[in-house]
Protein backbone atom coordinates (compact mmCIF):
# COMPACT_ATOMS: atom_id res chain seq x y z
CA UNK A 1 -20.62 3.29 -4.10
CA UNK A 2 -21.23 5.95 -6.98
CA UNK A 3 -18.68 7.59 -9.13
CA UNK A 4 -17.55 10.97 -8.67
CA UNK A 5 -20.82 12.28 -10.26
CA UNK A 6 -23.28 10.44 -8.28
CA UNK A 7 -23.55 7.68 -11.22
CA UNK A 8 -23.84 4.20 -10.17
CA UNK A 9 -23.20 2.60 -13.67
CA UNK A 10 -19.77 1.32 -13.86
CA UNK A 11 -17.75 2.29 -16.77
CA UNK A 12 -16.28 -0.15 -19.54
CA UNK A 13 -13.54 -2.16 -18.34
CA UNK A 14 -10.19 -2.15 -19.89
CA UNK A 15 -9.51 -5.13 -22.14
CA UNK A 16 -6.00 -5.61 -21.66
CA UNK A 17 -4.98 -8.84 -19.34
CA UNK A 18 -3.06 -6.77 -17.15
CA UNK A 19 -6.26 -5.55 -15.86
CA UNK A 20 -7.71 -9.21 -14.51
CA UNK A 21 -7.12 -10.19 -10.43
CA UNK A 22 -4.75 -13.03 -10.04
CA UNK A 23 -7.44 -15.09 -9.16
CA UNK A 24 -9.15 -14.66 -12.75
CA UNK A 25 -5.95 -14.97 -13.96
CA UNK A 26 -4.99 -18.52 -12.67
CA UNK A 27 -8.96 -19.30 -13.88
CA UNK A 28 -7.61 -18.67 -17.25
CA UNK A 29 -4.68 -20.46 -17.71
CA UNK A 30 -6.87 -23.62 -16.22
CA UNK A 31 -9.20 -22.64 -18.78
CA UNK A 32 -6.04 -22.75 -21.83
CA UNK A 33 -8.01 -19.07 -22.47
CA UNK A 34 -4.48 -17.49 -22.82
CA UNK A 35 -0.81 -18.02 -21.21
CA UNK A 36 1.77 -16.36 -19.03
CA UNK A 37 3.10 -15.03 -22.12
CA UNK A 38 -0.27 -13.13 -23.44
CA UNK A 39 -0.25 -12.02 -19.72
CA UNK A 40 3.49 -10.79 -19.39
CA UNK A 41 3.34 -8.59 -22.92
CA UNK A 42 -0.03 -7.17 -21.73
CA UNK A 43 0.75 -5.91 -18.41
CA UNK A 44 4.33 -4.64 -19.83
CA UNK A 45 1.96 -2.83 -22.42
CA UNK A 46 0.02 -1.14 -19.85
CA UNK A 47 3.33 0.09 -17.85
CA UNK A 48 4.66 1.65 -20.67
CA UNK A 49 1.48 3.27 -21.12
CA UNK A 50 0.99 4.05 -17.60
CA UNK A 51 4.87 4.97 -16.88
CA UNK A 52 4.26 7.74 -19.81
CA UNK A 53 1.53 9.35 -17.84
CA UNK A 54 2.09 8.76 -14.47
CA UNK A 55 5.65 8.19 -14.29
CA UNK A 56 5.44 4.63 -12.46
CA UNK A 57 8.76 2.54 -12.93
CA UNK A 58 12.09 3.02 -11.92
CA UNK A 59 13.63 -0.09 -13.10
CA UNK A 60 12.01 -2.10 -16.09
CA UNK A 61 12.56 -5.85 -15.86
CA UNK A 62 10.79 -6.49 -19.47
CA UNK A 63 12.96 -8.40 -20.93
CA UNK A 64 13.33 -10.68 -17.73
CA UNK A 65 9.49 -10.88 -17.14
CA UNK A 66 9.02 -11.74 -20.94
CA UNK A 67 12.02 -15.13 -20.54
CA UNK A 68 10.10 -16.17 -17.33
CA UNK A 69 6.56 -15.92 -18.87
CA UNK A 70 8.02 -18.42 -22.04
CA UNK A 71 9.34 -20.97 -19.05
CA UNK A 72 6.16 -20.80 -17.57
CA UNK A 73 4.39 -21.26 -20.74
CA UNK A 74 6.37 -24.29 -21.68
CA UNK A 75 5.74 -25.35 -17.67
CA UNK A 76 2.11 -25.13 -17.76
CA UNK A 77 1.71 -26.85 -21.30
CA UNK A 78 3.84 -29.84 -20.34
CA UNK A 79 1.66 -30.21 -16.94
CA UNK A 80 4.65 -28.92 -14.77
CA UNK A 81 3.72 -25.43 -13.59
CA UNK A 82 4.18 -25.40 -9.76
CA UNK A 83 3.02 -22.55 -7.35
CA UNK A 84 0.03 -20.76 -6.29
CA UNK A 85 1.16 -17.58 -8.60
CA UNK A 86 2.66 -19.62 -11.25
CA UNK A 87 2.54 -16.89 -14.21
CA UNK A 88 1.00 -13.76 -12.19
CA UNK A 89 2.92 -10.62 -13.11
CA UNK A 90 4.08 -8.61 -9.76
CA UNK A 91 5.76 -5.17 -9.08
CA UNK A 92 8.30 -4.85 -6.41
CA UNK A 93 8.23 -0.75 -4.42
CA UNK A 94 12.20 0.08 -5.29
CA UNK A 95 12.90 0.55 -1.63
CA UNK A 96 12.75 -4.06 -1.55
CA UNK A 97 15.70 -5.75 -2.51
CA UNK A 98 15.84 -7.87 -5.83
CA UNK A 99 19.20 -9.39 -6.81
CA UNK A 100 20.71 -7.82 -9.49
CA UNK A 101 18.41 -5.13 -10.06
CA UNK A 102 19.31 -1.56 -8.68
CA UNK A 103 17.70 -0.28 -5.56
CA UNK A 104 17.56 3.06 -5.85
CA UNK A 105 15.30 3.85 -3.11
CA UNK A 106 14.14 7.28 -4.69
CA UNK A 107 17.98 8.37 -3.62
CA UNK A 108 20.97 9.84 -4.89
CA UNK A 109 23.07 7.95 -2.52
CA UNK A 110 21.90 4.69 -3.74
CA UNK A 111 22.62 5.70 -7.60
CA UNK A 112 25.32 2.69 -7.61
CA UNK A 113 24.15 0.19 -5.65
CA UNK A 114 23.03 -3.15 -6.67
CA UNK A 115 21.70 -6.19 -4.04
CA UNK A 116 23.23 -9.74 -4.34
CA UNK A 117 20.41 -11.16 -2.90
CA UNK A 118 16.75 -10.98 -2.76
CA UNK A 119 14.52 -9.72 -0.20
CA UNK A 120 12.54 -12.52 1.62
CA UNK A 121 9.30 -11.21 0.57
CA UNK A 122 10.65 -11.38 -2.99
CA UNK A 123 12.20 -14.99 -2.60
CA UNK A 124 8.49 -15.60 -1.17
CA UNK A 125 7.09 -14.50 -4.71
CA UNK A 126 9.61 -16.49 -6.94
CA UNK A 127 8.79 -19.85 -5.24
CA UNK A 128 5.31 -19.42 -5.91
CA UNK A 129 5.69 -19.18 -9.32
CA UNK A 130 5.01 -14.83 -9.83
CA UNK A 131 6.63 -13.21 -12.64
CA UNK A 132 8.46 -9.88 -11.58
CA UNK A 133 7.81 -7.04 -14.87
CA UNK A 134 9.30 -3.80 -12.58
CA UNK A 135 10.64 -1.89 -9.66
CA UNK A 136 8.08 0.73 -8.86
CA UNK A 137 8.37 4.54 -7.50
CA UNK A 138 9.20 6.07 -3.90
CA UNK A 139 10.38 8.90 -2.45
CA UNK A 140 13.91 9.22 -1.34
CA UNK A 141 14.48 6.28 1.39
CA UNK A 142 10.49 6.28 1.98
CA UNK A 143 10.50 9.25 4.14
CA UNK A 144 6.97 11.12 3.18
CA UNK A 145 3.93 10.35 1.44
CA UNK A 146 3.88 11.19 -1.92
CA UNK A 147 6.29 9.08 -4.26
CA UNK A 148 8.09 12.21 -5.60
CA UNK A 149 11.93 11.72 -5.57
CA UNK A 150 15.02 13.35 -6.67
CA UNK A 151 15.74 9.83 -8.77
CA UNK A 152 12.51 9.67 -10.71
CA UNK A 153 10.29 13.07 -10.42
CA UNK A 154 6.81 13.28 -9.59
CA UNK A 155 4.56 10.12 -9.44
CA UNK A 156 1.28 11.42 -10.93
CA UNK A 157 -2.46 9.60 -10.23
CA UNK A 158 -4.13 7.61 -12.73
CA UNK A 159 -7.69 9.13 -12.30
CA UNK A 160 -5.94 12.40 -12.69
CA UNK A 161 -2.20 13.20 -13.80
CA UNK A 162 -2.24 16.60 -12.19
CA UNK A 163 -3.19 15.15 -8.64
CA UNK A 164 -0.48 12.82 -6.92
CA UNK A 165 -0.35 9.04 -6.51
CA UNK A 166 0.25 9.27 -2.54
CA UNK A 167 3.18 7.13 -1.10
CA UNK A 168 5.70 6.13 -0.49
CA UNK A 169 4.56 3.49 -2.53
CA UNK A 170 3.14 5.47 -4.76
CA UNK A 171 4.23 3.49 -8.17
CA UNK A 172 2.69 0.31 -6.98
CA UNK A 173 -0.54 1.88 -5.92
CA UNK A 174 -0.80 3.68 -9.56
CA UNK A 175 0.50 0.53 -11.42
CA UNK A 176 -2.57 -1.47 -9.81
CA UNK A 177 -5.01 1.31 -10.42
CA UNK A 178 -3.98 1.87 -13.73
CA UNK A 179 -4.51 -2.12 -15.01
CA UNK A 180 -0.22 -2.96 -14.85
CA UNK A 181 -1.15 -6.43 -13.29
CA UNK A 182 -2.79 -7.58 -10.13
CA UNK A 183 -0.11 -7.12 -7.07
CA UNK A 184 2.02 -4.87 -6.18
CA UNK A 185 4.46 -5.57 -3.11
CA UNK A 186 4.35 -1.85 -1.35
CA UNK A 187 6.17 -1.26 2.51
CA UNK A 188 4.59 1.06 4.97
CA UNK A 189 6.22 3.13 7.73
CA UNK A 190 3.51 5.55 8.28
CA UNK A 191 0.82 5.21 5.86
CA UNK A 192 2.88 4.55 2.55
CA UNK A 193 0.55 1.84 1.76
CA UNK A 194 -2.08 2.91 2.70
CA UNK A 195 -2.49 6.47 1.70
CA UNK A 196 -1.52 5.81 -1.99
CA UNK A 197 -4.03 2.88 -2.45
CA UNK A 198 -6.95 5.28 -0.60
CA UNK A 199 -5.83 7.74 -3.48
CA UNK A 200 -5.51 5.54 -6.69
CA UNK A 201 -8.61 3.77 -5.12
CA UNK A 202 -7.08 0.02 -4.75
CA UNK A 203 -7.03 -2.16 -1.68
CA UNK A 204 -3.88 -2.09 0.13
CA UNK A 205 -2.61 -4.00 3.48
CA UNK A 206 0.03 -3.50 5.96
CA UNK A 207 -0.03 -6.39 7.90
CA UNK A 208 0.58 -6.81 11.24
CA UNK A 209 4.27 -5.62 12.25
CA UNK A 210 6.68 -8.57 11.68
CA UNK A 211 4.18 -10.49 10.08
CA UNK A 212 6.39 -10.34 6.66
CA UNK A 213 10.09 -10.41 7.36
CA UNK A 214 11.84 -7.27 5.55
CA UNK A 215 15.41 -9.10 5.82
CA UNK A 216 17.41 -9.45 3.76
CA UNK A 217 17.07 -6.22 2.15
CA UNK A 218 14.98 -3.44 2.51
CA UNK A 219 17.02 0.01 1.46
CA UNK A 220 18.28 1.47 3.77
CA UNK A 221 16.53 0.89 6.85
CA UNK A 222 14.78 3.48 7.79
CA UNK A 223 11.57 3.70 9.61
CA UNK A 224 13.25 0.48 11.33
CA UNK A 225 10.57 -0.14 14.14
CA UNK A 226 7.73 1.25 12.32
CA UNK A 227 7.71 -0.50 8.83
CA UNK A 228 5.73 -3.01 7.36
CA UNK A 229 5.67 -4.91 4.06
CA UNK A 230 2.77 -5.66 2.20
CA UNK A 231 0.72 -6.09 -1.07
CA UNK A 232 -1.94 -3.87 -2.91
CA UNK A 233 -4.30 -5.00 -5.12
CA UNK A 234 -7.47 -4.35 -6.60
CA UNK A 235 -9.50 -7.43 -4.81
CA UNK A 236 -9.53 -8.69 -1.34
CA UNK A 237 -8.86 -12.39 -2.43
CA UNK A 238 -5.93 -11.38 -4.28
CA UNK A 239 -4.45 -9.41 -1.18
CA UNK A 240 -5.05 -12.77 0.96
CA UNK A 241 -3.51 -14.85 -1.27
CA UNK A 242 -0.38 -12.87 -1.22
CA UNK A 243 -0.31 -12.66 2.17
CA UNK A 244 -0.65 -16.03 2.26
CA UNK A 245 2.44 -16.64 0.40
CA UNK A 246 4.62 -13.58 2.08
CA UNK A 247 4.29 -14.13 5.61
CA UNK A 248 6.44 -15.81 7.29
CA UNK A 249 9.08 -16.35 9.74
CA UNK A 250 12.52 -15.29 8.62
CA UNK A 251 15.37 -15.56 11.44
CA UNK A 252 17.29 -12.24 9.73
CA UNK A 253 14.73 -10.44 10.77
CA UNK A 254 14.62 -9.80 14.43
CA UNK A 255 11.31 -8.60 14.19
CA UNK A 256 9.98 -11.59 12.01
CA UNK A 257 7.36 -13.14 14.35
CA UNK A 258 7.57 -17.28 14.56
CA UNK A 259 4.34 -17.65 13.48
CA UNK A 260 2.66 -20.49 11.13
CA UNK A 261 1.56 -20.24 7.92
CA UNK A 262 -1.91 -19.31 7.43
CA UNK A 263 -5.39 -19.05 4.76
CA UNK A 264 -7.14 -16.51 4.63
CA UNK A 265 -11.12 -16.66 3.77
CA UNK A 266 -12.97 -14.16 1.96
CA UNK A 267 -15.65 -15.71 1.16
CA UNK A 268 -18.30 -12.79 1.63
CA UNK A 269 -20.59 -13.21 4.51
CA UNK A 270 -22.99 -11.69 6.63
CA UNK A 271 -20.78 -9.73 9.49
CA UNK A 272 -23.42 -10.81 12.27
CA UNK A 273 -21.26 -10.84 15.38
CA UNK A 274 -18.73 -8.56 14.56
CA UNK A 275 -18.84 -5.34 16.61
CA UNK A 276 -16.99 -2.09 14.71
CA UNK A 277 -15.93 0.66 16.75
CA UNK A 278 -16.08 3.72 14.12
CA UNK A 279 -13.83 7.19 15.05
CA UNK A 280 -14.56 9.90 12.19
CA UNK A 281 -11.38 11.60 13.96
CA UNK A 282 -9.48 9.68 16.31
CA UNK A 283 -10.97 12.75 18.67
CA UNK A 284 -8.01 15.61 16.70
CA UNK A 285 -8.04 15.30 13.35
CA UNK A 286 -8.82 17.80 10.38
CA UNK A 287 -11.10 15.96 7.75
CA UNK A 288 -12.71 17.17 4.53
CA UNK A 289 -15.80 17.12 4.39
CA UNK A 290 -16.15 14.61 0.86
CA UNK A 291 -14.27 12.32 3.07
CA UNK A 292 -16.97 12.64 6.29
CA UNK A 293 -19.79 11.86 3.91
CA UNK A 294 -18.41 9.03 1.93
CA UNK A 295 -17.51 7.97 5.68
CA UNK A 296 -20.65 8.04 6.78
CA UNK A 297 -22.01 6.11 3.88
CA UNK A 298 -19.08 3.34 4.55
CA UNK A 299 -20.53 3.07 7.89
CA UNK A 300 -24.50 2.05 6.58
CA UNK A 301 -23.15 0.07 4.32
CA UNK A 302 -21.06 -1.92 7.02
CA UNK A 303 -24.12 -1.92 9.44
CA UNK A 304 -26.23 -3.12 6.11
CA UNK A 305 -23.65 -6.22 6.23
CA UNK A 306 -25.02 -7.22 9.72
CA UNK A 307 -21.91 -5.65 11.56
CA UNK A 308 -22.65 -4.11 15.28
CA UNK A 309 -21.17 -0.04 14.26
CA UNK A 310 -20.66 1.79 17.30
CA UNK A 311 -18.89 5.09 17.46
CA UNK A 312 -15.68 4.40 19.61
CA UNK A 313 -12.06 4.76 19.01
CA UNK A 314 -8.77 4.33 21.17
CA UNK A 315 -8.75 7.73 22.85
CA UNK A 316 -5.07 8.94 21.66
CA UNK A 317 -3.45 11.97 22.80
CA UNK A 318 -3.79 14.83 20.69
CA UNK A 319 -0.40 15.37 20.94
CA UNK A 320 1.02 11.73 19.25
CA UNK A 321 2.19 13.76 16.33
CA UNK A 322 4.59 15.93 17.52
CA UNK A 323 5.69 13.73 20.72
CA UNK A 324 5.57 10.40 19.94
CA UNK A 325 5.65 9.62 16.23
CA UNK A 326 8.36 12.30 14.99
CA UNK A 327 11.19 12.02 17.53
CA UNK A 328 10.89 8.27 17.31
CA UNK A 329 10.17 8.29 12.98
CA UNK A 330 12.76 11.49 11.89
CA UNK A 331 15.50 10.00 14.69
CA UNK A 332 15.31 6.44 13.09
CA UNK A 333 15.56 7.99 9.29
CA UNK A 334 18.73 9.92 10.41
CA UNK A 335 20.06 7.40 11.80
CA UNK A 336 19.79 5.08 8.60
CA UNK A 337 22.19 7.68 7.27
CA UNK A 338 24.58 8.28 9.95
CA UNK A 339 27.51 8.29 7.93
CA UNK A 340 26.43 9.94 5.40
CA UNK A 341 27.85 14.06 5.35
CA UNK A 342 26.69 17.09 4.35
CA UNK A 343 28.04 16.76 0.88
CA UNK A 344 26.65 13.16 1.06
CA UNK A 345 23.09 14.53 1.20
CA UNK A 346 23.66 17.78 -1.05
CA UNK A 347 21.66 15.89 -4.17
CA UNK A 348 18.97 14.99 -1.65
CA UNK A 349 15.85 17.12 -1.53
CA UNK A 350 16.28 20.25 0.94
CA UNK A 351 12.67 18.92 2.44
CA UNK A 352 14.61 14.93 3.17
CA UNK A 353 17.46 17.09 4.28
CA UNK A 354 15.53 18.71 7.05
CA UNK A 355 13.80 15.78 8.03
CA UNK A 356 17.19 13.97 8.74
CA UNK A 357 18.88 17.78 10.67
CA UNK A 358 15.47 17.08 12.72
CA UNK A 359 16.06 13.63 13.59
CA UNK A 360 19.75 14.39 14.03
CA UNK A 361 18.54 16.99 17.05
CA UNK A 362 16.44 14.68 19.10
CA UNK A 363 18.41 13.05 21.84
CA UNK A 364 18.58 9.43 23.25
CA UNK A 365 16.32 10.62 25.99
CA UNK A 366 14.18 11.93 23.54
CA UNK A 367 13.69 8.97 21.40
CA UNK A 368 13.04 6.51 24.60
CA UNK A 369 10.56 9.46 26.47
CA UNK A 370 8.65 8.73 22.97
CA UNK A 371 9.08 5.08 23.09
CA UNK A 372 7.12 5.50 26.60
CA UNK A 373 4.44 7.40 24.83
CA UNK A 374 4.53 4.64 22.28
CA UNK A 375 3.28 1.86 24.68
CA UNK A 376 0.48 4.08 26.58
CA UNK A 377 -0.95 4.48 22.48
CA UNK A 378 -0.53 0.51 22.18
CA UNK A 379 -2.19 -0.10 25.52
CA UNK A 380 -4.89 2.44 24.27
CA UNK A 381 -5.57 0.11 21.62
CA UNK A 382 -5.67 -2.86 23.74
CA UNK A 383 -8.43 -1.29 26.11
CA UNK A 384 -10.40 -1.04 22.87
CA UNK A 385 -9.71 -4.33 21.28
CA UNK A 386 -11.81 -5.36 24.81
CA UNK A 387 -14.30 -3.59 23.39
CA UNK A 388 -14.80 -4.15 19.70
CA UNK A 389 -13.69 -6.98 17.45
CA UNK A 390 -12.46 -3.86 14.95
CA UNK A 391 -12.11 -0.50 14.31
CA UNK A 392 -12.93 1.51 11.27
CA UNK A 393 -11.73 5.47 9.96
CA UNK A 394 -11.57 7.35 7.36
CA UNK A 395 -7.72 6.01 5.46
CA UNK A 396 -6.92 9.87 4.57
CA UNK A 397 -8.01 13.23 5.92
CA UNK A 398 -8.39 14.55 2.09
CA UNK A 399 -8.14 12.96 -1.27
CA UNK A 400 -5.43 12.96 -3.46
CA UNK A 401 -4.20 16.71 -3.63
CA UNK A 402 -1.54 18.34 -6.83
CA UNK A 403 1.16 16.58 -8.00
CA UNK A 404 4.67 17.52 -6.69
CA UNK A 405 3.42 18.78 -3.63
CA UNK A 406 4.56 17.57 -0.48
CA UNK A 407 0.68 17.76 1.42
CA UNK A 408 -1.99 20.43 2.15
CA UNK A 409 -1.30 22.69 5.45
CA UNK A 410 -4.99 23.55 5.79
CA UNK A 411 -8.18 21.19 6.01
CA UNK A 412 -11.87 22.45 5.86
CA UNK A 413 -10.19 25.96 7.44
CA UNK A 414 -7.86 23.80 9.90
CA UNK A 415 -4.47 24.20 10.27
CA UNK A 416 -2.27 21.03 10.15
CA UNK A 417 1.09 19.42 9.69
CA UNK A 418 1.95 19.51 5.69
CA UNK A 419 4.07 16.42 6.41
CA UNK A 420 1.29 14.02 8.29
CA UNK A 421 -1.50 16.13 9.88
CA UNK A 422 -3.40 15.18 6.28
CA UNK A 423 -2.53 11.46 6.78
CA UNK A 424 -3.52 11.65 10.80
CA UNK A 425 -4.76 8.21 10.34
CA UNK A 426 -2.65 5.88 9.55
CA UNK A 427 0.70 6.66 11.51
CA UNK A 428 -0.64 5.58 14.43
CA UNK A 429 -1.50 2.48 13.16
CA UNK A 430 2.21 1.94 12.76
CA UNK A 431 2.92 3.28 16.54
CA UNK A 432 1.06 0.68 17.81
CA UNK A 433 2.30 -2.61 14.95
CA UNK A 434 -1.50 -3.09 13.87
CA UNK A 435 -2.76 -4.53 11.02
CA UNK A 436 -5.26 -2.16 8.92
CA UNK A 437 -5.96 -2.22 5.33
CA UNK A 438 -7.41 0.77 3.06
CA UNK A 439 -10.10 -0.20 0.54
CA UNK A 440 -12.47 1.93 -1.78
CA UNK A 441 -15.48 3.46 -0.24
CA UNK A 442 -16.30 6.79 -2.65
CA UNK A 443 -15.27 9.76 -4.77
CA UNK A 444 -15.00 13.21 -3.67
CA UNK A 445 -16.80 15.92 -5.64
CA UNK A 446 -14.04 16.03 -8.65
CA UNK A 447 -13.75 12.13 -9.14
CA UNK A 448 -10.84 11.44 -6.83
CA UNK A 449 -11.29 7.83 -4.62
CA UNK A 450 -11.91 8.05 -1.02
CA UNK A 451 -10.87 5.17 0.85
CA UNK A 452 -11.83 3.40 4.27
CA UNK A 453 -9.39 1.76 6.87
CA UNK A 454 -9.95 -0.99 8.75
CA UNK A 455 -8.22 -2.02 11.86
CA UNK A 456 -8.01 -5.34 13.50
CA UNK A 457 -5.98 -6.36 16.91
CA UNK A 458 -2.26 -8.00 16.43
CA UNK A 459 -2.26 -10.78 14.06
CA UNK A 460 -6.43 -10.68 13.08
CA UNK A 461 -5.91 -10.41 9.73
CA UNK A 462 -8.60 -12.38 9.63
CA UNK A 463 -11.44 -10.23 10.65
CA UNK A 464 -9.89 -7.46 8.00
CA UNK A 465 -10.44 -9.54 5.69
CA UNK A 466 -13.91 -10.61 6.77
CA UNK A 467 -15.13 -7.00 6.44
CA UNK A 468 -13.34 -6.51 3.57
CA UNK A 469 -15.03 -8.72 1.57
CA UNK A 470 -17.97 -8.27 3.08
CA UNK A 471 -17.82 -4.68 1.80
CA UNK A 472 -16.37 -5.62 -1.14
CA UNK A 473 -19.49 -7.65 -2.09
CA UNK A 474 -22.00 -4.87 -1.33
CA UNK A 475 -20.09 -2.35 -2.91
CA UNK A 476 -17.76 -3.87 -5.94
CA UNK A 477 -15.26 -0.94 -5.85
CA UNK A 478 -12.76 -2.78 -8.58
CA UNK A 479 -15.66 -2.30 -11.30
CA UNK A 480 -14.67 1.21 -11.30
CA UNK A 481 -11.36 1.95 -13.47
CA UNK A 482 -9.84 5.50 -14.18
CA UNK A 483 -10.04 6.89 -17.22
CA UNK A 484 -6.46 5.91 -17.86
CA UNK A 485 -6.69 2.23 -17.65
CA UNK A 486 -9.22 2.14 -20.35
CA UNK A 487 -6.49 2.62 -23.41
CA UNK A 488 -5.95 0.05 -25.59
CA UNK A 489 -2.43 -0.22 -24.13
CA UNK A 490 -2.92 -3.56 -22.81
CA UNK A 491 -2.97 -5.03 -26.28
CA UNK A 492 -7.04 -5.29 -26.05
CA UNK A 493 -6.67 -9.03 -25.53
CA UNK A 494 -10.44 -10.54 -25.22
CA UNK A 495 -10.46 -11.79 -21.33
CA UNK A 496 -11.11 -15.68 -21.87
């Protein structure tokens, strides 16, 4: 993996403690190298910095974050620090619940509301021991893919504050980039995990659907059968270890899956035995052509790990766009706001506003001739899955594009949808409930990352992981920082 130049050499690395993994974290409070505290005013040091730039936060929790880092302190020198996150600094996406802290949701609507009670992902966090510093950007209710909202602005990149972040979870993914702690808790309806790690250039996972309850809070609930909750980070352990602690059966959910708890390895290995199906296009999508090459590079790499790579994909209908994914994702975001008026929705943006009119015109039969569609996708998927233990694309058609826009209409001379044809890879991840995680594979021709997605059959998290680290290992993506990350903001602790 080379920098945007062609270089190889990786650039300093910022010195804040902010900028460690939660596994070298834990490492040094074992080590008495510094405490939750020295950790806590760090990472807030970097969001400040990174807020200023890239306009990150919503709601700061500072003051909060800095009273649990002293008990943990106190904890951990009296020998009584319990939890597998016991002093790791998190960010929560504004669209999960956290008691007492407003949840927005990038909305007007929302401007007074306030949960009693914390998401179960959240709960998940606190038990273990994680220290909550913020609530991080989205767009209004999660509805596209940049993180732009009439609440908070524009959401700008980290390796460049003129391009955007992505979304919906576009705060988390720059907060991670930009060395604001290790994990960020991000939810994805159609690629709003996804799309913003590919371009901040941080690993991001949306785990298979139900594996992570969303109950009892996750504002307002949109996207209902189509999104997922999970973490971003900059490593592959630290994703698997939050996993790990987030999944989960919970019985408010009705689409939490009874499952046991589970560990994840990844240890790096040869991927001997593992056969990769690889689809450049899914057989109808635009793609650049920075994100073909660095593609095609992903791919030697992955057969350079011992993988069997195979061109193959699932064969989708070119058509899944248009009548599948939108009368089944615009009628389920109008219908989180189905009392809500005209006058209701006059602060929202006119772009959110059309998206719920749309939804709004689809009819029952509509919804369910999509739902129909749905399943042939899924069974699509299933044929494949017969075929290969995985299946690998680019994450994004194009890399991160100008701030404040809502998506590119035209790829490498192509017409497509502003709203998705761009992202035509990871919605129909979300059709089908898969699991698929993004991580770093390149830079296009001005700097910007370029990320690969990885897809795995229902509840093979697992093999994702497997190739993720294996990838990881030949080409150590988090050893690249933007340019952003490397100001002293972080207090320019030495790292232990």
């Amino acid at each position: 993996m080379t920098d945007g130049s062609g270089r190889t050499a990786f650039p300093p690395a910022p010195t804040g403690l902010g900028a460690l993994s939660a596994t070298e974290i834990m490492a040094g409070y074992r080590r008495r190298a510094f405490t939750p505290r020295d950790v806590v005013d760090d990472t807030i040091a970097a969001l400040q910095a990174t807020n200023e730039a890239c306009n990150a936060v919503v709601t700061p929790m500072y003051e909060q974050a800095r009273a649990d880092a002293d008990r943990v302190t106190k904890e951990m020198r009296a020998g009584e620090a319990k939890g597998p996150l016991a002093g790791v600094p998190v960010t929560i996406k504004d669209l999960v619940f956290v008691a007492g802290v407003p949840a927005y949701a990038g909305s007007p609507m929302n401007k007074s509301f306030v949960p009693e009670a914390d998401a179960a992902v959240v709960s998940a966090l606190k038990a273990a021991g994680a220290i909550i510093t913020c609530k991080t950007t989205t767009c209004e209710s999660g509805y596209k893919l940049t993180a732009d909202s009439p609440v908070t602005g524009i959401t700008r990149n980290p390796w460049n504050p003129g391009r955007t972040s992505g979304g919906s979870s576009g705060g988390a993914a720059a907060g991670v980039a930009a060395g604001c702690g290790p994990i960020a808790i991000g939810t994805d309806g159609v690629g709003s995990i996804r799309v913003p790690s590919s371009f901040c250039g941080v690993f991001g996972l949306k785990p298979t659907f139900g594996l992570v309850p969303r109950s009892p809070g996750f504002s307002p609930p949109s996207w209902a059968s189509l999104a997922h909750t999970g973490p971003i980070t900059r490593t592959v352990a630290d994703a698997a270890l939050t996993l790990e602690i987030i999944a989960g059966y919970d019985l408010r959910d009705a689409a939490s899956l009874p499952v046991s708890t589970r560990r994840f390895d990844t240890n790096a290995g040869r991927l001997n035995g593992i056969r990769i199906g690889a689809s450049a296009d899914l057989g109808y999508a635009a793609v650049s052509p920075d994100v073909c090459a660095a593609f095609g590079k992903a791919l030697a790499i992955l057969d350079s790990c011992g993988a069997q790579v195979t061109m193959d994909g699932p064969g989708l209908d070119p058509g899944i766009l248009e009548h599948t994914l939108k009368p089944i994702a615009f009628t389920e975001q109008a219908a989180a706001v189905t009392t809500k008026t005209t006058a209701d929705l006059a602060s929202s943006e006119a772009d959110y506003r059309d998206v719920v009119s749309a939804g709004r015109h689809y009819s029952g039969t509509d919804y369910v001739e999509a739902s129909y569609r749905r399943g042939q996708a899924r069974s699509a998927f299933v044929k494949l899955f017969e075929r290969v233990d995985a299946l690998v694309t680019p994450t994004v058609a194009v890399t991160a594009f100008e701030a404040g826009q809502i998506g590119v209409d035209k790829i490498d001379g192509r017409e497509v949808d502003p709203h998705l044809g761009w992202s035509p890879f990871t919605w129909p991840i979300n059709l089908a409930g898969l699991p698929a995680a993004t991580l770093p594979c390149g830079f296009d021709r001005d700097g910007m990352p370029i990320g690969l997605q990885i897809i795995a059959p229902w509840l093979d998290e697992p093999t994702i992981f497997r190739i993720a680290a294996a990838f990881e290992q030949a080409q150590p993506w988090a050893k690249f920082w933007p340019q952003l990350a490397l100001r002293d903001g972080g207090g320019g602790r030495a790292k232990g």
